[in-house]
PDB file of N, CA and C in Angstrom:
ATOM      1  N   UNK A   1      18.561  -6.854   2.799  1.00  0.00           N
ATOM      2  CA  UNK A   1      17.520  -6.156   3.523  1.00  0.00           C
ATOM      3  C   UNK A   1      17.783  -4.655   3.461  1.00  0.00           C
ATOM      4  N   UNK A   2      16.450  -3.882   3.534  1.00  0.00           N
ATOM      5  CA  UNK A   2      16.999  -2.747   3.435  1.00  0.00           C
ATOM      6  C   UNK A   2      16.035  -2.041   4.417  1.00  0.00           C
ATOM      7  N   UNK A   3      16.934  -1.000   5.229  1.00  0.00           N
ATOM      8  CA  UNK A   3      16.175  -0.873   6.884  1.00  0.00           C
ATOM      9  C   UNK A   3      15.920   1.272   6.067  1.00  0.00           C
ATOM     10  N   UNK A   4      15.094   1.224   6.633  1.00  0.00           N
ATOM     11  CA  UNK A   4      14.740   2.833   6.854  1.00  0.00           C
ATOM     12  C   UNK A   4      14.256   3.644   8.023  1.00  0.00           C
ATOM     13  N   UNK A   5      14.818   4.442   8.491  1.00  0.00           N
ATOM     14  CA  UNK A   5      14.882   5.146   9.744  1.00  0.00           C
ATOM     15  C   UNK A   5      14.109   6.469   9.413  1.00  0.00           C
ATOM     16  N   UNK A   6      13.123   7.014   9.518  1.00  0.00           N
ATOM     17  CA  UNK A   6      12.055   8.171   9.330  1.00  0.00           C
ATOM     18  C   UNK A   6      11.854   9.137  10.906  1.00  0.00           C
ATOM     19  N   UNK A   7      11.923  10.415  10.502  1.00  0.00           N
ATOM     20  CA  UNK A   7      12.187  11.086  12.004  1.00  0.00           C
ATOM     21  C   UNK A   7      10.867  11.643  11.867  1.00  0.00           C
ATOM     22  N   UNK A   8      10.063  11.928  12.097  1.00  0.00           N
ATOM     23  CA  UNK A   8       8.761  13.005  12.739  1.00  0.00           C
ATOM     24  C   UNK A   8       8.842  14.122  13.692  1.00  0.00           C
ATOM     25  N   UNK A   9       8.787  15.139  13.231  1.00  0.00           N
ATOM     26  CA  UNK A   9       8.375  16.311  14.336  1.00  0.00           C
ATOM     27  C   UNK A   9       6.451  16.242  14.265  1.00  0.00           C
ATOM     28  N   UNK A  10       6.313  16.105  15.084  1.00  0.00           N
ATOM     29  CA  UNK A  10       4.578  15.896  15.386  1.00  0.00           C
ATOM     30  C   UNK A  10       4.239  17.350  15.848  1.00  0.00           C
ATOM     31  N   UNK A  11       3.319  17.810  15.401  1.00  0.00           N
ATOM     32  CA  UNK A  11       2.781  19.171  16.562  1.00  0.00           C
ATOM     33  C   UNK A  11       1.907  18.353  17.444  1.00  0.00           C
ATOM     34  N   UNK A  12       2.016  19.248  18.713  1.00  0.00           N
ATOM     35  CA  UNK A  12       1.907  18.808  19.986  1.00  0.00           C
ATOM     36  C   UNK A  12       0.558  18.177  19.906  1.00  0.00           C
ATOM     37  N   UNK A  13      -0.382  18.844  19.627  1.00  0.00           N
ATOM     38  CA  UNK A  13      -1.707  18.886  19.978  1.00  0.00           C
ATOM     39  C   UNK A  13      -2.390  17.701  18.827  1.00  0.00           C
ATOM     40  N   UNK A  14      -1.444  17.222  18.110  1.00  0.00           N
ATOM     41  CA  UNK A  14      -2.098  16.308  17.342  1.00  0.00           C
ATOM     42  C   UNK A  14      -1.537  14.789  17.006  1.00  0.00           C
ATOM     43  N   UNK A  15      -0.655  14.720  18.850  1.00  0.00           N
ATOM     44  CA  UNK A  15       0.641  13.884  19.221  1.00  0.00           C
ATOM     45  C   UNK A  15      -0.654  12.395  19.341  1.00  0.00           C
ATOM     46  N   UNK A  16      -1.549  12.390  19.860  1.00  0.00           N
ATOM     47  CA  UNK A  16      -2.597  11.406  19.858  1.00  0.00           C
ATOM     48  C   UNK A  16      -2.909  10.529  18.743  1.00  0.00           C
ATOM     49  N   UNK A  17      -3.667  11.640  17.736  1.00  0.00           N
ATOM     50  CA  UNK A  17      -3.806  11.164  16.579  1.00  0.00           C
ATOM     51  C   UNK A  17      -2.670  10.468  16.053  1.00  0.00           C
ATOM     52  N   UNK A  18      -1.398  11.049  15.686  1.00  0.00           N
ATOM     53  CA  UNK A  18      -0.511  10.844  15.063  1.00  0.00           C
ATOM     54  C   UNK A  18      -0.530   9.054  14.947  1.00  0.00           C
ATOM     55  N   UNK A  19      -0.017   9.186  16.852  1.00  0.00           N
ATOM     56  CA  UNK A  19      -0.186   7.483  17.297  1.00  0.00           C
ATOM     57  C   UNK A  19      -1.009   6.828  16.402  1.00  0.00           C
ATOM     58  N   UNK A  20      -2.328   7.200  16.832  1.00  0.00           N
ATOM     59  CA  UNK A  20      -2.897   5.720  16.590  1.00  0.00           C
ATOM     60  C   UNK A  20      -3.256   5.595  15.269  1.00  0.00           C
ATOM     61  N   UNK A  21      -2.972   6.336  14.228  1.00  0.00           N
ATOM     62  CA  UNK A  21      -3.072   6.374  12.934  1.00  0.00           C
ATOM     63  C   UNK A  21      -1.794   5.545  12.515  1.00  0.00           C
ATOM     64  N   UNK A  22      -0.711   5.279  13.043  1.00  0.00           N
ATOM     65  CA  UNK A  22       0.998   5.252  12.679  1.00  0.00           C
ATOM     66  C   UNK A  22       0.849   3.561  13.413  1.00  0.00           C
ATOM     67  N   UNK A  23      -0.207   3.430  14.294  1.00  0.00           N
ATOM     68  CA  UNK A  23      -0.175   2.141  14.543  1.00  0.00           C
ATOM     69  C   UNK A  23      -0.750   1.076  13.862  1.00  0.00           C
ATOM     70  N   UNK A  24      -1.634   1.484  13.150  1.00  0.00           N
ATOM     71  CA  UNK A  24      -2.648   1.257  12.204  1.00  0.00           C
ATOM     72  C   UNK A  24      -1.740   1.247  11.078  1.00  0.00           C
ATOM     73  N   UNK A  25      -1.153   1.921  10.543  1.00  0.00           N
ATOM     74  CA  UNK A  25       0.237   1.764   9.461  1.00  0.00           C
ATOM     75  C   UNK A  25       1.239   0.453   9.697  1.00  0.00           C
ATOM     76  N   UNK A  26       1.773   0.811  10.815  1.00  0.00           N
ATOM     77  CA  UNK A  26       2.779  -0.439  11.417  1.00  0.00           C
ATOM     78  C   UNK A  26       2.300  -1.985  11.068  1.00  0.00           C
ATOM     79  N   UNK A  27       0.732  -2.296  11.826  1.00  0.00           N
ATOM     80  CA  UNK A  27       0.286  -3.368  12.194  1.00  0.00           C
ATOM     81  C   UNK A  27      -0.368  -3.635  10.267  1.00  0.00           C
ATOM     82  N   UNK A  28      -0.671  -2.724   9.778  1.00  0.00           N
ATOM     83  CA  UNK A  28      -0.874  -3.257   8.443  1.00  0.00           C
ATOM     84  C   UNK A  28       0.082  -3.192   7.397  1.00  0.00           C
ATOM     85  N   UNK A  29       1.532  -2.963   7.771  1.00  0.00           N
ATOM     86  CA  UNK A  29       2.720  -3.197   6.824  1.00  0.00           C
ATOM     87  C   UNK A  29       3.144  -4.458   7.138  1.00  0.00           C
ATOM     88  N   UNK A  30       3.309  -5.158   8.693  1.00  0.00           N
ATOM     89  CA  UNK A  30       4.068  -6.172   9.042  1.00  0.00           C
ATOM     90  C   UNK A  30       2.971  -7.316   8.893  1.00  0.00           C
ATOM     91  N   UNK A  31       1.846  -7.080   9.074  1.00  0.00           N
ATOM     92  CA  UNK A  31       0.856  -7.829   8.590  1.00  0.00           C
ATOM     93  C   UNK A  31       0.016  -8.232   7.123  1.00  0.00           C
ATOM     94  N   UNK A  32       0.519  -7.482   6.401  1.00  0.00           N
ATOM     95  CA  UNK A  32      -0.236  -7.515   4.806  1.00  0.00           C
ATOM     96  C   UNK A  32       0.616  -7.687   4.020  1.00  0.00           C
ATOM     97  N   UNK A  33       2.205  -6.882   4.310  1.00  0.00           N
ATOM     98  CA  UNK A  33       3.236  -6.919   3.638  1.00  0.00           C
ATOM     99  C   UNK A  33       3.385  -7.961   3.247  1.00  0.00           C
ATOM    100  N   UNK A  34       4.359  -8.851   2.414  1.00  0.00           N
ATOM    101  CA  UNK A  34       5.176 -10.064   2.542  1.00  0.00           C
ATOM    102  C   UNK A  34       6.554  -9.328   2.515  1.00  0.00           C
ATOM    103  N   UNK A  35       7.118  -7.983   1.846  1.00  0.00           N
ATOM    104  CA  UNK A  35       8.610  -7.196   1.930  1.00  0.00           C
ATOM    105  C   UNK A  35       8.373  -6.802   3.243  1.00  0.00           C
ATOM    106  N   UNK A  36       7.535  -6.789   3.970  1.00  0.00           N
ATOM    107  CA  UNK A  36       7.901  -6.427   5.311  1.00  0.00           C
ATOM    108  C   UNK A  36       8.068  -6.970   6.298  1.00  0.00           C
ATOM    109  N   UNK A  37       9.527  -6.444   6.901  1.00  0.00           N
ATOM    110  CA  UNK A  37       9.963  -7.512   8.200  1.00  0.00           C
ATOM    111  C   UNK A  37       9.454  -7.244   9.178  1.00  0.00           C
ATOM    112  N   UNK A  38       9.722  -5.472   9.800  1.00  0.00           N
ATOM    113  CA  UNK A  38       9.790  -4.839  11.127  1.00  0.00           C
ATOM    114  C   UNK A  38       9.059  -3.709  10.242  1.00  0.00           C
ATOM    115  N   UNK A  39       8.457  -2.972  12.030  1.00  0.00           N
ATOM    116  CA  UNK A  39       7.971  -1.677  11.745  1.00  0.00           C
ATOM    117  C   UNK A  39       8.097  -1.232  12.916  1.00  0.00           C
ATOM    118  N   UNK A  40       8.767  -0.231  13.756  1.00  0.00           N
ATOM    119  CA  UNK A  40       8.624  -0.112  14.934  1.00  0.00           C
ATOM    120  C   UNK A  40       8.230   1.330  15.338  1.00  0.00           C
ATOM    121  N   UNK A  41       7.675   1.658  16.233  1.00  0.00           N
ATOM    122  CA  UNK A  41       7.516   3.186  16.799  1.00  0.00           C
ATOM    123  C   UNK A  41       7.939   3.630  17.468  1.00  0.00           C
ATOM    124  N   UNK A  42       8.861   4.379  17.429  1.00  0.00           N
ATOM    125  CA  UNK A  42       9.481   4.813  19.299  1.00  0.00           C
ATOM    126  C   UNK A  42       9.554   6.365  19.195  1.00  0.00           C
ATOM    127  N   UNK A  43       9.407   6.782  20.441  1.00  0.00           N
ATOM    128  CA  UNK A  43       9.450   8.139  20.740  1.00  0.00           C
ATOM    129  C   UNK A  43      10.875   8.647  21.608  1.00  0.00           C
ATOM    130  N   UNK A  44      11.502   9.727  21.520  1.00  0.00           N
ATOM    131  CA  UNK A  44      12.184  10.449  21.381  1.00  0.00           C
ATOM    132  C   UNK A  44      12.158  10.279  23.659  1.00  0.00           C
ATOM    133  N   UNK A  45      12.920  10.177  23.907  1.00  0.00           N
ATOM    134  CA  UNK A  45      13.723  10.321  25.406  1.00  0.00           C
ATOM    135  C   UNK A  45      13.122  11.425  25.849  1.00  0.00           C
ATOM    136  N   UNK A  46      13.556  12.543  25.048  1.00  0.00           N
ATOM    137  CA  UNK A  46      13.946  14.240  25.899  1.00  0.00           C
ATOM    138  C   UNK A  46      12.266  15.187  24.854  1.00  0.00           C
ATOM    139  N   UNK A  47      11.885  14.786  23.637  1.00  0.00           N
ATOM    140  CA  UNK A  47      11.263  15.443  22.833  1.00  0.00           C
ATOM    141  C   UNK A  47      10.103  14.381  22.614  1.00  0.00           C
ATOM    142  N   UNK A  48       8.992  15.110  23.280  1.00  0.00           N
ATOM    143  CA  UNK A  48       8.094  14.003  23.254  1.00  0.00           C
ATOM    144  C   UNK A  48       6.886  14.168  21.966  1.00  0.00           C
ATOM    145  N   UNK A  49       7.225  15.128  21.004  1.00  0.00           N
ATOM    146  CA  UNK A  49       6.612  15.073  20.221  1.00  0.00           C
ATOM    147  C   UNK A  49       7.573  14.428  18.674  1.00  0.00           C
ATOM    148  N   UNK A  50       8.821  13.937  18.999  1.00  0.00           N
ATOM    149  CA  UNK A  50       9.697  13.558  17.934  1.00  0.00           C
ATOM    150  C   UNK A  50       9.205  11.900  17.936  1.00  0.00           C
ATOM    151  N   UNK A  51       8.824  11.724  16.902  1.00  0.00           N
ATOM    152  CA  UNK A  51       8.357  10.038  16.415  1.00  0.00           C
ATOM    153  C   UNK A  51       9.419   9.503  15.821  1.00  0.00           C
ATOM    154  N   UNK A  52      10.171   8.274  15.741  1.00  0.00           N
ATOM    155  CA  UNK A  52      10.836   7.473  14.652  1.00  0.00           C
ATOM    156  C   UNK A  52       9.862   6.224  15.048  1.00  0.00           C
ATOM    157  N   UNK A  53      10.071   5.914  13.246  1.00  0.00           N
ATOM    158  CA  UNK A  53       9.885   4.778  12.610  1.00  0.00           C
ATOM    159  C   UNK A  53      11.195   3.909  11.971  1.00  0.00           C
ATOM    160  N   UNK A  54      11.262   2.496  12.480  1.00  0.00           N
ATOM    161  CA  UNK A  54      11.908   1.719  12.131  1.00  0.00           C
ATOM    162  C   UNK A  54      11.457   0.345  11.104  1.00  0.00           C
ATOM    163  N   UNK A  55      11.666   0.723   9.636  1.00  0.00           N
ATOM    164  CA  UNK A  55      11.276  -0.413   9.265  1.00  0.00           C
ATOM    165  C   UNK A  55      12.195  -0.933   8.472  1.00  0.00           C
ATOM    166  N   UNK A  56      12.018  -2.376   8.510  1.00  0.00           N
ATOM    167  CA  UNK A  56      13.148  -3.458   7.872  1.00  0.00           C
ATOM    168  C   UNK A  56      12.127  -3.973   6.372  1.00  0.00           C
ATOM    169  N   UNK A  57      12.711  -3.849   5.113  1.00  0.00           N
ATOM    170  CA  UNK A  57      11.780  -4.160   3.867  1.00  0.00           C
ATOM    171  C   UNK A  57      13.041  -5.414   3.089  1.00  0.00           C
ATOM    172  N   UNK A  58      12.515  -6.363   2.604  1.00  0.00           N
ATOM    173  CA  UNK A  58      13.042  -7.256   1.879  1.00  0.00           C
ATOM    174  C   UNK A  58      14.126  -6.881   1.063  1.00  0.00           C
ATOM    175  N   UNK A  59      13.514  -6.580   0.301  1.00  0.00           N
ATOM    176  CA  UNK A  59      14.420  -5.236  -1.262  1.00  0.00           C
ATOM    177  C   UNK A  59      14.292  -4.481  -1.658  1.00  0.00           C
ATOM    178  N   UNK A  60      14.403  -3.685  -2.487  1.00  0.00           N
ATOM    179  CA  UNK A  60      14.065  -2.210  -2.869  1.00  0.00           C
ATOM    180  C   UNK A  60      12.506  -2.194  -3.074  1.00  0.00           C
ATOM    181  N   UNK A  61      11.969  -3.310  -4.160  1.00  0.00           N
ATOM    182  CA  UNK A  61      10.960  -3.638  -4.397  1.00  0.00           C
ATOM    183  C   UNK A  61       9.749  -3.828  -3.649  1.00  0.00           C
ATOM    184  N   UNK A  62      10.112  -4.073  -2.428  1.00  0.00           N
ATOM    185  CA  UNK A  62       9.254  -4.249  -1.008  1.00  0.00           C
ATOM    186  C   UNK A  62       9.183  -2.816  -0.365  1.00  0.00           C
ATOM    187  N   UNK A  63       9.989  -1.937  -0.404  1.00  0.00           N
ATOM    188  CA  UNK A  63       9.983  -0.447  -0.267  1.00  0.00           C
ATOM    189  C   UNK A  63       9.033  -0.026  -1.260  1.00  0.00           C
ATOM    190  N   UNK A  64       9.246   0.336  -2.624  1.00  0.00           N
ATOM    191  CA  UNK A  64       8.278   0.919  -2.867  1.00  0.00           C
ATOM    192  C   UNK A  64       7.315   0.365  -3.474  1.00  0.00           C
ATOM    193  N   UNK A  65       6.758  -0.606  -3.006  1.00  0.00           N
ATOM    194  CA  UNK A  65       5.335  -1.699  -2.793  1.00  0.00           C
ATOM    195  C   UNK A  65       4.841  -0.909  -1.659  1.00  0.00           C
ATOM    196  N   UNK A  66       5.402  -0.780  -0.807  1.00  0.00           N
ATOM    197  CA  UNK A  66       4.688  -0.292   0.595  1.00  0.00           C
ATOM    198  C   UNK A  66       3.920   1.182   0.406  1.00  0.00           C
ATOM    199  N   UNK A  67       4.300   1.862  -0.076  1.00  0.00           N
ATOM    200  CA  UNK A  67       3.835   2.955  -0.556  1.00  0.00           C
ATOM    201  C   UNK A  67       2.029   2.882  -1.665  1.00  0.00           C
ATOM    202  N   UNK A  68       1.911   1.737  -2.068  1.00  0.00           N
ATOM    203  CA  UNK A  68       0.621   1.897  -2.737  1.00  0.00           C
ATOM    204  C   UNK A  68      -0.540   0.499  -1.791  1.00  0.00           C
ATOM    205  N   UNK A  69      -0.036   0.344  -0.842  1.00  0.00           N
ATOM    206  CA  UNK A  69      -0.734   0.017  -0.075  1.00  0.00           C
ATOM    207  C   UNK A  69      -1.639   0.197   0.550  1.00  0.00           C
ATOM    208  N   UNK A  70      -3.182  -0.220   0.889  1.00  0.00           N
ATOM    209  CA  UNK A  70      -4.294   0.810   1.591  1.00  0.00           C
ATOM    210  C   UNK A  70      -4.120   1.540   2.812  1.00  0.00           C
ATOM    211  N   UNK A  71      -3.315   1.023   3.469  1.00  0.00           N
ATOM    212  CA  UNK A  71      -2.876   1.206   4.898  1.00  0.00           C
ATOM    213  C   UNK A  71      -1.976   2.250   5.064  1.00  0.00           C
ATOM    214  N   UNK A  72      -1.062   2.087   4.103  1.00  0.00           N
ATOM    215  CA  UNK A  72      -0.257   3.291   3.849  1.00  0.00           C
ATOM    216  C   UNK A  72      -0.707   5.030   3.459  1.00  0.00           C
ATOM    217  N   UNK A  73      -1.490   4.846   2.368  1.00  0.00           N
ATOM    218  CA  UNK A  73      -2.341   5.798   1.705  1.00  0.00           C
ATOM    219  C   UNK A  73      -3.461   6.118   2.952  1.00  0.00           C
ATOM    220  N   UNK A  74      -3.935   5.942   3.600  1.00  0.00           N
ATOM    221  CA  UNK A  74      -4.698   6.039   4.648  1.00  0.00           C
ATOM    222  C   UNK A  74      -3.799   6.722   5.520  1.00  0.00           C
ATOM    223  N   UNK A  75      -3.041   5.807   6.545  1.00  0.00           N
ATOM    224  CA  UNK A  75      -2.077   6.870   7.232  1.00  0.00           C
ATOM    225  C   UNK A  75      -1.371   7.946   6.635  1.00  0.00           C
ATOM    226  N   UNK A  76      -1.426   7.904   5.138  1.00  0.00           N
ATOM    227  CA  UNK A  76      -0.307   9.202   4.801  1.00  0.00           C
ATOM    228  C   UNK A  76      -1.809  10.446   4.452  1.00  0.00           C
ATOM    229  N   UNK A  77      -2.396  10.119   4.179  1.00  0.00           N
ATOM    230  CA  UNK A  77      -3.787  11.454   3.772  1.00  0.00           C
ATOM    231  C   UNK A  77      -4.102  11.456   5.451  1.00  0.00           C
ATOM    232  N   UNK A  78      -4.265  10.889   6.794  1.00  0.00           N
ATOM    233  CA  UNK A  78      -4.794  11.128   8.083  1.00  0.00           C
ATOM    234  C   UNK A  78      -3.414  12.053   8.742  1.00  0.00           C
ATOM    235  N   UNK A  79      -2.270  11.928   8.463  1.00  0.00           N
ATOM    236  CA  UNK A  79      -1.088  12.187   9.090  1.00  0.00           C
ATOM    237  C   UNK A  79      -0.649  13.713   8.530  1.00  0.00           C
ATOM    238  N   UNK A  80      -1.007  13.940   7.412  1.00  0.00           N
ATOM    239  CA  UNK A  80      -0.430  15.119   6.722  1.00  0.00           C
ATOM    240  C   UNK A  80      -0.447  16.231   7.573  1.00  0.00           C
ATOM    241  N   UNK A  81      -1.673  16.067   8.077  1.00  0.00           N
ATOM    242  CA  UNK A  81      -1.287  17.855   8.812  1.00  0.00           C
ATOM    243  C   UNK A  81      -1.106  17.854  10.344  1.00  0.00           C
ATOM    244  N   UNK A  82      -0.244  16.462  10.821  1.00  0.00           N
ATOM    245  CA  UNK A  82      -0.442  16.329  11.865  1.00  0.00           C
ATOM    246  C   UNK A  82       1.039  16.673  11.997  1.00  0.00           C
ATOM    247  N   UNK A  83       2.204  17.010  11.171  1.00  0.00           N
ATOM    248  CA  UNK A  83       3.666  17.175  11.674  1.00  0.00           C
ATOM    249  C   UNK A  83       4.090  18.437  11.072  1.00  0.00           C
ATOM    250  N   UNK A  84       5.082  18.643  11.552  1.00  0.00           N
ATOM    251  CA  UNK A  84       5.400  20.443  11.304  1.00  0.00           C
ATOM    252  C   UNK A  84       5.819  20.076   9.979  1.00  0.00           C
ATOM    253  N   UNK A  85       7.188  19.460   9.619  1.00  0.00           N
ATOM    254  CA  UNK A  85       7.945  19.869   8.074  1.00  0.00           C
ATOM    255  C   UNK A  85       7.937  18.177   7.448  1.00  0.00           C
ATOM    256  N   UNK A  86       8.367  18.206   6.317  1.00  0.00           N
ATOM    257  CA  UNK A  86       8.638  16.957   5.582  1.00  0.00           C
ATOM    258  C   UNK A  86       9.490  16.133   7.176  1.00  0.00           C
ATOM    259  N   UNK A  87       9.095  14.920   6.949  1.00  0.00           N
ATOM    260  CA  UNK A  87      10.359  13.915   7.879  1.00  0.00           C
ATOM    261  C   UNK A  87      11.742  13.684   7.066  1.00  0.00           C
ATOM    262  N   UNK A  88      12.397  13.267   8.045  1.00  0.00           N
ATOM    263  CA  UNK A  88      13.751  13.003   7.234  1.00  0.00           C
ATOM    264  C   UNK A  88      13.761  11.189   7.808  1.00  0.00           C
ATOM    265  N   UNK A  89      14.286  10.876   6.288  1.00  0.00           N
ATOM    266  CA  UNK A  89      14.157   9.745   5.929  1.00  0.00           C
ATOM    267  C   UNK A  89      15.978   9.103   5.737  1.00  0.00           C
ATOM    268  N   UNK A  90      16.269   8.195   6.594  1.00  0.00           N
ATOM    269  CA  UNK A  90      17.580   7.314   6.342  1.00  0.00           C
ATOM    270  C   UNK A  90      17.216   6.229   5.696  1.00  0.00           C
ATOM    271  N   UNK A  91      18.021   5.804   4.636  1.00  0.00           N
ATOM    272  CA  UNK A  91      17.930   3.911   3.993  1.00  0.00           C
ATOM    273  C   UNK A  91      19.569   3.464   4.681  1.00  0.00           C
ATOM    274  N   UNK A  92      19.083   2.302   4.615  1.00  0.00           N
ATOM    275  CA  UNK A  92      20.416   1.822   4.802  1.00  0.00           C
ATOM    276  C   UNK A  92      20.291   0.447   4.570  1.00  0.00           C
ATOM    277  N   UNK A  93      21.410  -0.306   4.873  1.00  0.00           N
ATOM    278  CA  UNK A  93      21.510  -1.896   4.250  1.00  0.00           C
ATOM    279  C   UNK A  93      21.654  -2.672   5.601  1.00  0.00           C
ATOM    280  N   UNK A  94      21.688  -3.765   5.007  1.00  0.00           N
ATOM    281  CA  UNK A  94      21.592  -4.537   6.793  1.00  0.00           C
ATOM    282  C   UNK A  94      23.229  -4.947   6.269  1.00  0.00           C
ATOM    283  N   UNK A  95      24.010  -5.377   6.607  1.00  0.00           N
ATOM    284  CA  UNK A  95      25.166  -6.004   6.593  1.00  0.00           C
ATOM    285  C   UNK A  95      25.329  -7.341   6.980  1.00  0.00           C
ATOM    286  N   UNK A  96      25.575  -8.369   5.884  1.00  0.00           N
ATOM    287  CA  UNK A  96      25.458 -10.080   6.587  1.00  0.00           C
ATOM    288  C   UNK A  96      26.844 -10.026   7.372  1.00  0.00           C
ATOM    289  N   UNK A  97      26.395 -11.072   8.115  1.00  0.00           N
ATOM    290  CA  UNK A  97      27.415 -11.635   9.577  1.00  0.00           C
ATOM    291  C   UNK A  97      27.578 -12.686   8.734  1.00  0.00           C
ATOM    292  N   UNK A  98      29.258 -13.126   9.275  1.00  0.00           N
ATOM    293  CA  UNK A  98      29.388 -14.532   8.582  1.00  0.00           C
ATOM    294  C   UNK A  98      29.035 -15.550   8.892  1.00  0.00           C
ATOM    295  N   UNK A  99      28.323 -15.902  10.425  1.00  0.00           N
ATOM    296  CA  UNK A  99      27.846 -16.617  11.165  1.00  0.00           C
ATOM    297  C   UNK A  99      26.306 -17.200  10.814  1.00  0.00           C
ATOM    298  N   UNK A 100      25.587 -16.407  10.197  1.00  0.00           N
ATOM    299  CA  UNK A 100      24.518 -16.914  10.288  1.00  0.00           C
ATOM    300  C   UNK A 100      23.724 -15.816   9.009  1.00  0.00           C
ATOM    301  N   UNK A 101      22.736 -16.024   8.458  1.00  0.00           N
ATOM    302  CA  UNK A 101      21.861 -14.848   7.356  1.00  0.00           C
ATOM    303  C   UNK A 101      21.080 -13.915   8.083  1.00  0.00           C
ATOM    304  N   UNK A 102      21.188 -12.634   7.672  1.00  0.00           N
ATOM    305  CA  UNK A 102      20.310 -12.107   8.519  1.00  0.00           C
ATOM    306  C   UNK A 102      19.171 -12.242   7.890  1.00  0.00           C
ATOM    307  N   UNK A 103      19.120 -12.084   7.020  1.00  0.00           N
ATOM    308  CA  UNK A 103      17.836 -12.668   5.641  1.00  0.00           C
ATOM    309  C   UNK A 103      16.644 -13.458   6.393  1.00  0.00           C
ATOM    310  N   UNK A 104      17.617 -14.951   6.858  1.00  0.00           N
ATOM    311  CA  UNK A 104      16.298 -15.840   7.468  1.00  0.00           C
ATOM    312  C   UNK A 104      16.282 -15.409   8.895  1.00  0.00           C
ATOM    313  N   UNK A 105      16.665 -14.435   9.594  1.00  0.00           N
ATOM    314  CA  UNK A 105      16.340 -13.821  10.548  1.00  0.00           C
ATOM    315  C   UNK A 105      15.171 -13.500  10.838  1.00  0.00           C
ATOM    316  N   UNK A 106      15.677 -11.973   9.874  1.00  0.00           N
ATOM    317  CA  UNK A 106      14.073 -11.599   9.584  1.00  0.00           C
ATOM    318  C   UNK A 106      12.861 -12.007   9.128  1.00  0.00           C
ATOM    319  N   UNK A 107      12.860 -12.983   8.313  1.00  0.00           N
ATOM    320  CA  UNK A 107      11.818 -13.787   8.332  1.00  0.00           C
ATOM    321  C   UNK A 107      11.763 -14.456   8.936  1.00  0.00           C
ATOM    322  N   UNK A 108      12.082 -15.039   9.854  1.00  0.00           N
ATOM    323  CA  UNK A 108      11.826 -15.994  11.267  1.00  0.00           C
ATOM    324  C   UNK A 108      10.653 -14.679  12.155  1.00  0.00           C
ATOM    325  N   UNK A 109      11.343 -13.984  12.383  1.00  0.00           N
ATOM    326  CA  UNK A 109      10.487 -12.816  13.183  1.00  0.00           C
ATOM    327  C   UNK A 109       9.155 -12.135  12.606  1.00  0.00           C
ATOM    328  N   UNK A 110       9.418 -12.080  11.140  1.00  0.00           N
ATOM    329  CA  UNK A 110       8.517 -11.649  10.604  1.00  0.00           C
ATOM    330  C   UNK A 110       7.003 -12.605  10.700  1.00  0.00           C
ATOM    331  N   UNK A 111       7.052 -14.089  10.704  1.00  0.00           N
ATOM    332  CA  UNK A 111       6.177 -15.231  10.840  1.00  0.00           C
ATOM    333  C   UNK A 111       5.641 -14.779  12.438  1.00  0.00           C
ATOM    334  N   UNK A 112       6.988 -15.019  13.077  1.00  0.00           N
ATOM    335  CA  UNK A 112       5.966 -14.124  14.508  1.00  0.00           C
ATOM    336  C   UNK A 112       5.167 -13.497  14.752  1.00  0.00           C
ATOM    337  N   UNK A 113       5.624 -12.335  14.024  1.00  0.00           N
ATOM    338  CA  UNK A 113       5.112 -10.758  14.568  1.00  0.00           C
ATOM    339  C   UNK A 113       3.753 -10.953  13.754  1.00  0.00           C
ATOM    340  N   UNK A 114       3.481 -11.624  12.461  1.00  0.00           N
ATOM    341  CA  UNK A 114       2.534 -11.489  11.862  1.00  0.00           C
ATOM    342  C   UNK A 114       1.690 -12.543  12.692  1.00  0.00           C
ATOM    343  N   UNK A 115       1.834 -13.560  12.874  1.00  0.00           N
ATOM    344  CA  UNK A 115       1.115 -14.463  13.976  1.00  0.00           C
ATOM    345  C   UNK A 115       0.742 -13.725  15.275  1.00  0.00           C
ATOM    346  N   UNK A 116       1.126 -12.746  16.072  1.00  0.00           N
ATOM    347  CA  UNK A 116       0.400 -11.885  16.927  1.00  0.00           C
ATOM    348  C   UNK A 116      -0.154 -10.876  16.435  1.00  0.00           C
ATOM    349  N   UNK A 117       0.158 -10.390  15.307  1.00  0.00           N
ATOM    350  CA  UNK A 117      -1.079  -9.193  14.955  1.00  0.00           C
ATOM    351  C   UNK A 117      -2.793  -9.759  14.911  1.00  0.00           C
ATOM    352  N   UNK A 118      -2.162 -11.007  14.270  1.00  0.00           N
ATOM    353  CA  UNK A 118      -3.635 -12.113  13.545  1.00  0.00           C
ATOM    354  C   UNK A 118      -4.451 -12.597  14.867  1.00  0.00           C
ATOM    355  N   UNK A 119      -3.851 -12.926  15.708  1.00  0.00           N
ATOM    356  CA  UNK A 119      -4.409 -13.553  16.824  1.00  0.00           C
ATOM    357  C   UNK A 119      -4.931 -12.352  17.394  1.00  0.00           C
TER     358      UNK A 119
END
């Protein structure tokens, strides 16, 4: 699995938009995807215009699949002038436990999460 951590500086005044454009991204990566596990949104404690995105992608291949997606291309042309500088972007790997796969984890959750978007 391969997880990516994306930071956002949002300008203030276009902290609204940002949302519900980025939700509309989320709900059509974890939903259309099949490389996609997770997508999450969370905002910043102390900085309420700092966005991260958390998403979990199958393999490399499921990463940059996500990128020519309609949903994607949509939020990325609506979002452009909504943040001050480029985001900074982390990859990283998931690490297996010897106990159990995290592999069929995430797809256990992923059947979920896509079963409440649908409903």
């Amino acid at each position: 699995m391969i997880g990516i951590f994306v930071t956002f500086n949002v300008k203030p005044e276009f902290l609204e938009q940002f949302m519900d454009a980025s939700y509309g991204d989320a709900a059509g990566s974890v939903g259309n995807e099949p490389g996609c596990f997770r997508f999450d949104i969370m905002t910043d404690q102390r900085i309420s215009t700092r966005i991260y995105f958390y998403e979990v992608y199958k393999d490399q291949a499921a990463v940059d699949a996500h990128i020519t997606y309609p949903h994607y291309l949509k939020w990325k042309s609506e979002v452009a002038d909504y943040i001050e500088h480029d985001p900074q972007i982390i990859f990283m790997e998931s690490a297996e436990f010897p106990l159990y796969s995290s592999a069929e984890l995430w797809i256990n959750q992923k059947n979920h999460m896509v079963d409440e978007i649908k409903s």
